[in-house]
Protein backbone atom coordinates (compact mmCIF):
# COMPACT_ATOMS: atom_id res chain seq x y z
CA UNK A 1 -21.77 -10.57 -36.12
CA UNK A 2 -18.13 -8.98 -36.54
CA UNK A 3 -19.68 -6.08 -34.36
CA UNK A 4 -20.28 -8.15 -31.71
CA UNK A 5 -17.50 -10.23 -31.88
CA UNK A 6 -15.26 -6.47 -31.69
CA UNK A 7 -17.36 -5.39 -28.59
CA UNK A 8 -16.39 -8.91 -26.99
CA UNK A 9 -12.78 -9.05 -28.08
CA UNK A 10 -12.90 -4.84 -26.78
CA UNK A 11 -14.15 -5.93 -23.85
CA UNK A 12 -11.51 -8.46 -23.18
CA UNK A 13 -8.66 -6.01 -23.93
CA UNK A 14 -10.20 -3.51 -21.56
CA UNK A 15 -9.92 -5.97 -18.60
CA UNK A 16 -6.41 -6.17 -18.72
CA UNK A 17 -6.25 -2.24 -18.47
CA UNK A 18 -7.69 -1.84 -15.36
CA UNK A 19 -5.37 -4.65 -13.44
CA UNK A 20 -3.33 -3.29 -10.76
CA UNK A 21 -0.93 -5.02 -8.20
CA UNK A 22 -2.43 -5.27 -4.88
CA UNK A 23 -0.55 -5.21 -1.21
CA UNK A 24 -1.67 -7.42 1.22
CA UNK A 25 -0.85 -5.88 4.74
CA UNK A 26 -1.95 -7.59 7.96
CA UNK A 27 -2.07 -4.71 10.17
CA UNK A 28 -2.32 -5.00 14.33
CA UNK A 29 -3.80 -1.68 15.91
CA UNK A 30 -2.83 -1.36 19.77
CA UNK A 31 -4.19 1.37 21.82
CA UNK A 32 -1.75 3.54 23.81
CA UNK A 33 -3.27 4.47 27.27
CA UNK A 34 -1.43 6.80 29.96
CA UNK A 35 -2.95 7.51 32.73
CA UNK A 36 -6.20 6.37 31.98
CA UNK A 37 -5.62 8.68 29.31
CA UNK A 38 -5.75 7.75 25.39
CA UNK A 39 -2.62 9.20 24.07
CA UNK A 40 -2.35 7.07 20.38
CA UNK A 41 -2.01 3.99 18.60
CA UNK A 42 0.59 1.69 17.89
CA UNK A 43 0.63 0.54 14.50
CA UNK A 44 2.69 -3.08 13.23
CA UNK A 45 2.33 -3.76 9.47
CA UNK A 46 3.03 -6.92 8.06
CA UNK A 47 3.48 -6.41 4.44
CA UNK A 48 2.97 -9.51 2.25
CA UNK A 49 6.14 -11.13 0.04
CA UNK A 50 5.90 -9.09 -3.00
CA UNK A 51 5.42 -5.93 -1.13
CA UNK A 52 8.03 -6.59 1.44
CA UNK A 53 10.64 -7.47 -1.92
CA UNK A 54 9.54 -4.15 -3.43
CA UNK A 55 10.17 -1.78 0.14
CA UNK A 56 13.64 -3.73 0.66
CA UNK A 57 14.66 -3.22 -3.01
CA UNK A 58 13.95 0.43 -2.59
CA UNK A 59 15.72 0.78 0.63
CA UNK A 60 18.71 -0.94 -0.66
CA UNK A 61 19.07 1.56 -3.38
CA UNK A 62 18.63 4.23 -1.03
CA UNK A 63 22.48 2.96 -0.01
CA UNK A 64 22.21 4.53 3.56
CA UNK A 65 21.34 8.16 1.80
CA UNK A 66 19.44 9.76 5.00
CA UNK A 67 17.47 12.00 2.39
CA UNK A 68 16.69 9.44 -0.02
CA UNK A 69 15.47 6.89 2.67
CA UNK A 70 13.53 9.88 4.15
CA UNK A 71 12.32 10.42 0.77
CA UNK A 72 11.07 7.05 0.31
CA UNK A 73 9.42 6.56 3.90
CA UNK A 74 7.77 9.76 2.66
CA UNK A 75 6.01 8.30 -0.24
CA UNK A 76 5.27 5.48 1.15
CA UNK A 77 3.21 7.13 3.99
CA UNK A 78 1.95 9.83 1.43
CA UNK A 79 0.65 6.55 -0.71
CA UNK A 80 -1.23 5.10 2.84
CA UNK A 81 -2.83 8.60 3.52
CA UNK A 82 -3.89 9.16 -0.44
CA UNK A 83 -5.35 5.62 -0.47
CA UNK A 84 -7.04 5.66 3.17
CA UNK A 85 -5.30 2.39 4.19
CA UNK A 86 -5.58 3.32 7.72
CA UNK A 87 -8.16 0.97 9.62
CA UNK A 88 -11.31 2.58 10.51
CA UNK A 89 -12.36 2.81 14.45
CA UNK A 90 -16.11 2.72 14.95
């Protein structure tokens, strides 16, 4: 009984371990045509309350530093590409 009672209260532990924050990003996707020509995408995110606190806090702290706001916008795109949140075309 106590084993099983550890393996439930390990289990219950674990959980907590794997919890992450989450973004929630409403993304709109317009194609760019010249010419009859595709020449890109347009891309407008729309970044949920939490996320939009956390980009805005970082930016302020940036305090107009060209290199540390290029920095930033760095990770932040370096975050999209490691986690494929780009929308998928099919």
């Amino acid at each position: 009984m106590k084993k099983i009672s550890l393996f439930f209260i390990t289990l219950i532990c674990a959980q907590t371990l794997f919890a992450h924050p989450h973004a929630f990003i409403d993304m709109k996707t317009k194609v760019l045509v010249d010419k009859q020509q595709l020449v890109g995408f347009s891309m407008q995110w729309i970044l949920d309350e939490p996320s939009s606190a956390a980009v805005l806090y970082d930016v302020k702290q940036a305090k107009g530093d060209k290199k540390a706001l290029q920095k930033l916008i760095d990770e932040v795109i370096g975050n999209v590409v490691n986690e494929h949140s780009l929308q998928l075309f099919i």
